[in-house]
Protein backbone atom coordinates (compact mmCIF):
# COMPACT_ATOMS: atom_id res chain seq x y z
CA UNK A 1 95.33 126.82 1.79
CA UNK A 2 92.66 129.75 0.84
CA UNK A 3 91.13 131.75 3.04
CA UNK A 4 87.61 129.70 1.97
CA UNK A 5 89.55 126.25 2.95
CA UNK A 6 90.38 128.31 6.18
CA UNK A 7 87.27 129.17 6.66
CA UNK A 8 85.61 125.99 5.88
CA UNK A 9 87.72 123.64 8.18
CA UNK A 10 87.36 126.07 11.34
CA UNK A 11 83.28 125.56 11.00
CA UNK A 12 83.76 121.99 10.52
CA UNK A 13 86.52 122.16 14.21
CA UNK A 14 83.81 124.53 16.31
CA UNK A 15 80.96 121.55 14.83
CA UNK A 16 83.12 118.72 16.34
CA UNK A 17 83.83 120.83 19.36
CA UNK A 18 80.09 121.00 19.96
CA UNK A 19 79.55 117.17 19.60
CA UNK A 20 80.41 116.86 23.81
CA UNK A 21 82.12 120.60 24.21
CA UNK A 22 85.61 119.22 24.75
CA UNK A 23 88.25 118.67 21.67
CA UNK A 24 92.52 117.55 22.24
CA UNK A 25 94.89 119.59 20.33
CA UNK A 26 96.34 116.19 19.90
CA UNK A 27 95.62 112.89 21.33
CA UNK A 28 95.97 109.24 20.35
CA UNK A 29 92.62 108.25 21.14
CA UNK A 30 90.08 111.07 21.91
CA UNK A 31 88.95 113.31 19.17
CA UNK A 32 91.17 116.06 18.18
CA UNK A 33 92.42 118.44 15.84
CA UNK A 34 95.67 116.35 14.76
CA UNK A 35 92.91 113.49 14.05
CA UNK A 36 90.76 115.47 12.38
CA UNK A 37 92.61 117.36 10.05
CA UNK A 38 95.18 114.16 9.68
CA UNK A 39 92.22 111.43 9.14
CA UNK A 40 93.66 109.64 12.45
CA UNK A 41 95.89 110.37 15.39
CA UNK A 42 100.05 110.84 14.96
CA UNK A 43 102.54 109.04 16.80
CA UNK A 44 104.65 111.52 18.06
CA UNK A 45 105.06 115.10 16.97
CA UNK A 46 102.55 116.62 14.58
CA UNK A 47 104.98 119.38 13.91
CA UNK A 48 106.64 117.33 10.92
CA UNK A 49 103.78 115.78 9.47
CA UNK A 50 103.07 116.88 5.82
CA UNK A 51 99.52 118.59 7.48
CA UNK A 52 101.33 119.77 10.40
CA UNK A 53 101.05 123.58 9.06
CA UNK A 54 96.93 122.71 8.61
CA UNK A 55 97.02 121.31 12.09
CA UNK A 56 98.39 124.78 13.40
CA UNK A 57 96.56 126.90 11.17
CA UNK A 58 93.29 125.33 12.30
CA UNK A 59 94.27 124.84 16.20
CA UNK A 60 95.51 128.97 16.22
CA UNK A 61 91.75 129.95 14.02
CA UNK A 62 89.90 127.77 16.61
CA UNK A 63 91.75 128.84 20.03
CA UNK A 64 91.13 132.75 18.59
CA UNK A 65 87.12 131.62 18.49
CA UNK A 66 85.25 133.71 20.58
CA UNK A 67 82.89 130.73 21.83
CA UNK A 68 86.40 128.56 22.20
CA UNK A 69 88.64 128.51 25.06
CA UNK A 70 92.48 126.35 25.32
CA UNK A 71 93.40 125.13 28.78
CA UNK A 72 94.91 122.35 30.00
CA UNK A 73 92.35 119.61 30.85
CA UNK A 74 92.43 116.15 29.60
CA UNK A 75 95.14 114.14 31.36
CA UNK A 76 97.41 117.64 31.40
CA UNK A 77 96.78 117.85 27.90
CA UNK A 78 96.28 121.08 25.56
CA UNK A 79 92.11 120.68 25.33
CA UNK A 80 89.58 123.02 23.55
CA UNK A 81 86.45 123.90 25.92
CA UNK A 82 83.10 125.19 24.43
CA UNK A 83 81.65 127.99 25.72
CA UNK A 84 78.49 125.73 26.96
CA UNK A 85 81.17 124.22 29.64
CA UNK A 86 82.53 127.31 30.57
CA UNK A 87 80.59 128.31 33.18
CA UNK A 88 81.37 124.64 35.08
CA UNK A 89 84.95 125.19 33.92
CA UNK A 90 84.71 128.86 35.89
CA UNK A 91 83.26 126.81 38.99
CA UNK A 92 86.25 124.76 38.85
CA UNK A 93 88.87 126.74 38.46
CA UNK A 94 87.87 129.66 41.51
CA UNK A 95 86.71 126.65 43.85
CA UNK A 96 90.73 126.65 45.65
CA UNK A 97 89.34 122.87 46.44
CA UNK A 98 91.81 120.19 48.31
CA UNK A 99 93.66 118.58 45.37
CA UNK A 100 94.01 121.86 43.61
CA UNK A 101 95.86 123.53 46.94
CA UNK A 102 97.05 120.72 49.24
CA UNK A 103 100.24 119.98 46.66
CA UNK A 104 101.44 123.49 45.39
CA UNK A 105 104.93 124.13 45.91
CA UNK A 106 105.56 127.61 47.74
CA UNK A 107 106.26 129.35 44.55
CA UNK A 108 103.51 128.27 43.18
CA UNK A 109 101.29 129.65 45.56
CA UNK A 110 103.01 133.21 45.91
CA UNK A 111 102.51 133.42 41.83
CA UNK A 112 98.71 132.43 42.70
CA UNK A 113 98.42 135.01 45.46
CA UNK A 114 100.20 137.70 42.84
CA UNK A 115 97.94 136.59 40.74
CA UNK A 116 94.93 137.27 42.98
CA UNK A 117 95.89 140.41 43.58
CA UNK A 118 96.71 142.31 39.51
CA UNK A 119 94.40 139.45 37.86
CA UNK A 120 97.08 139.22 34.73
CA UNK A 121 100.90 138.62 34.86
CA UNK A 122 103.28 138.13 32.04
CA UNK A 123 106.09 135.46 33.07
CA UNK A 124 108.90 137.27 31.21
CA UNK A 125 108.42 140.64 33.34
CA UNK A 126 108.21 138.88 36.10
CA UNK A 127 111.60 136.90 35.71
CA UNK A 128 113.09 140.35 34.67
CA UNK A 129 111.53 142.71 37.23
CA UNK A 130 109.77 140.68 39.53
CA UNK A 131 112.18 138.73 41.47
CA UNK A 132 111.62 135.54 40.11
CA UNK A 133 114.01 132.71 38.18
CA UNK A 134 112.91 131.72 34.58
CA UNK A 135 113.20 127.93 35.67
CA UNK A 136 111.55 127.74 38.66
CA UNK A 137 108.91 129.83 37.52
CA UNK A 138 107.98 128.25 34.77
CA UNK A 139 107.17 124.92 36.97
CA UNK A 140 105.73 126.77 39.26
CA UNK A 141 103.10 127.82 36.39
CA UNK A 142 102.67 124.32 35.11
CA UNK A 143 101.49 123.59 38.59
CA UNK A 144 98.73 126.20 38.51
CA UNK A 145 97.28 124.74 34.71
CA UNK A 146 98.03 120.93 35.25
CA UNK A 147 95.36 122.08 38.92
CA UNK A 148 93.07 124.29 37.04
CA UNK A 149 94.39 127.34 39.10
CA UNK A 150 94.57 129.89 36.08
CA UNK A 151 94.42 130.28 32.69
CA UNK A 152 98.04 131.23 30.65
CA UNK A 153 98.54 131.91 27.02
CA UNK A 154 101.72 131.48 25.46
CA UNK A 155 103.38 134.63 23.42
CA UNK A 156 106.50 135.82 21.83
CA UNK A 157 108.56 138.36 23.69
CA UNK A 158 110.33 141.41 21.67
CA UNK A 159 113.18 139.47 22.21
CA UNK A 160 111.36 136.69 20.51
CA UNK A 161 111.67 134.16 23.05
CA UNK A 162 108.63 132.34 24.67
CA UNK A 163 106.87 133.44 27.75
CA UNK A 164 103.38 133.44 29.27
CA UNK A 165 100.45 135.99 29.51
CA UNK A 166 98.65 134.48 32.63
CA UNK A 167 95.39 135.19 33.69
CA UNK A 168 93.38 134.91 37.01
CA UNK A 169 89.29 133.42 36.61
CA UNK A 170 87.57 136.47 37.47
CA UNK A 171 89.30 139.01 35.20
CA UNK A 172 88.36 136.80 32.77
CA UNK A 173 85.20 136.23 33.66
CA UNK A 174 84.93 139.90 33.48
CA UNK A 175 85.79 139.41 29.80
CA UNK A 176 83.84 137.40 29.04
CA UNK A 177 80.01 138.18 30.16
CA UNK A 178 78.11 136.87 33.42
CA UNK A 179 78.31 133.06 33.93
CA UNK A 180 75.63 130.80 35.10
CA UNK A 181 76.81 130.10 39.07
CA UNK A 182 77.09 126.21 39.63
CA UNK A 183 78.35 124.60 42.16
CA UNK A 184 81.78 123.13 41.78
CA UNK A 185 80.29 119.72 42.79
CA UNK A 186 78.13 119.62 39.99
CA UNK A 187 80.40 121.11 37.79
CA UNK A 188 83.19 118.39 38.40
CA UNK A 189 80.27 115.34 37.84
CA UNK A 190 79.15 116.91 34.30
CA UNK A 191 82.67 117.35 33.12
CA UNK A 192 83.58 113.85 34.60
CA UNK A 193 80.33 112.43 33.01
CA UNK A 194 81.50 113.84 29.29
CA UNK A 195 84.70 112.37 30.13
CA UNK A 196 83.41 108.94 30.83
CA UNK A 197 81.35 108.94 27.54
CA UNK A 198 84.34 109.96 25.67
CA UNK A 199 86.62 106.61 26.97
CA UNK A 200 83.97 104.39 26.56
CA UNK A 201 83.43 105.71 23.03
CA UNK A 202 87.35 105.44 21.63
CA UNK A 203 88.17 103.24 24.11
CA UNK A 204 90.53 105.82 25.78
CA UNK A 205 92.11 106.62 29.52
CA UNK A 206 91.42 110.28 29.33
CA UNK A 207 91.52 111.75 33.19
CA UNK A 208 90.72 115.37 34.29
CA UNK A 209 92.69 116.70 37.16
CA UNK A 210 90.52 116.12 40.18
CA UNK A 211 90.15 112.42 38.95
């Protein structure tokens, strides 16, 4: 693929993303990169498809946007969010609300608390220095996405195993400029509303968290 291919099917991803400001890595209904760069949604992994290095190529270009962020949204899946939603997104993820706090295991809510308290933590320190166990740390994490909680970034270690950069909402806020305050009420009813629009239209059961 040349760099003007590249270039050309990143402008045409950050286009769809701006259609409703949400966009699946990979879905079998809802819009998303796999179906876009494939011409329809794959069964199963993407990974061996003949496009699959396409797929990556353009999901890695459009996550390194700087008006694109990755989180875990739709129905616990990998979802691209446009900077437009960010700021309900932001509302979201600092409100500490009932359904994001009620059901956290203790773990889970002494990373949080760390968390608070440095504003970014990289899992791999942490199970080396920081007292924790890989295992239960790492579910203890996908209980703080799947509830909004944080945000996390996946990386390779110098050992070159996986791990995960996480991040707290107002040190990236901080990174990212002043946000437009609204209320996480509102926030959850436009994001729900987009949501709605986007089953009806492919005839999908897409959820978000709080739902």
């Amino acid at each position: 693929m040349t760099d003007k291919t590249r270039a050309s099917r990143l402008k045409k991803a950050v286009k769809e993303l701006g259609k409703t400001g949400l966009l699946l890595v990979a879905d079998n209904r809802l819009p998303s990169v796999v179906s876009y760069i494939a011409g329809k949604p794959i069964r199963g992994s993407w990974w061996a498809h003949p496009l699959g290095g396409q797929i990556f190529t353009t999901a890695n270009d459009l996550e390194s946007y700087q008006d694109v962020l990755l989180i875990k949204l739709i129905s616990g899946k990998l979802t691209f969010v446009h900077r437009a939603l960010w700021p309900a997104l932001y509302s979201i993820g600092t409100a500490r609300e009932a359904w994001q706090m009620q059901s956290l295991s203790p773990l889970a809510k002494s990373v949080l608390t760390r968390l608070d308290k440095e504003g970014e933590l990289y899992s791999d320190v942490m199970a080396a220095v920081g007292g924790y166990q890989s295992k239960p740390l790492r579910a203890a994490i996908k209980e703080l996405e799947k509830n909004v909680l944080l945000l996390s970034k996946n990386y390779h270690t110098e050992k070159g195993s996986h791990a995960k950069r996480l991040e707290s909402w107002p040190r990236w806020a901080e990174r990212v400029g002043p946000l437009k305050k609204i209320a996480p009420g509102q926030a959850k009813e436009d994001l729900s509303k987009i949501m709605a629009r986007l089953n009806a239209a492919f005839g999908a059961k897409g959820k978000l968290p709080w739902r």
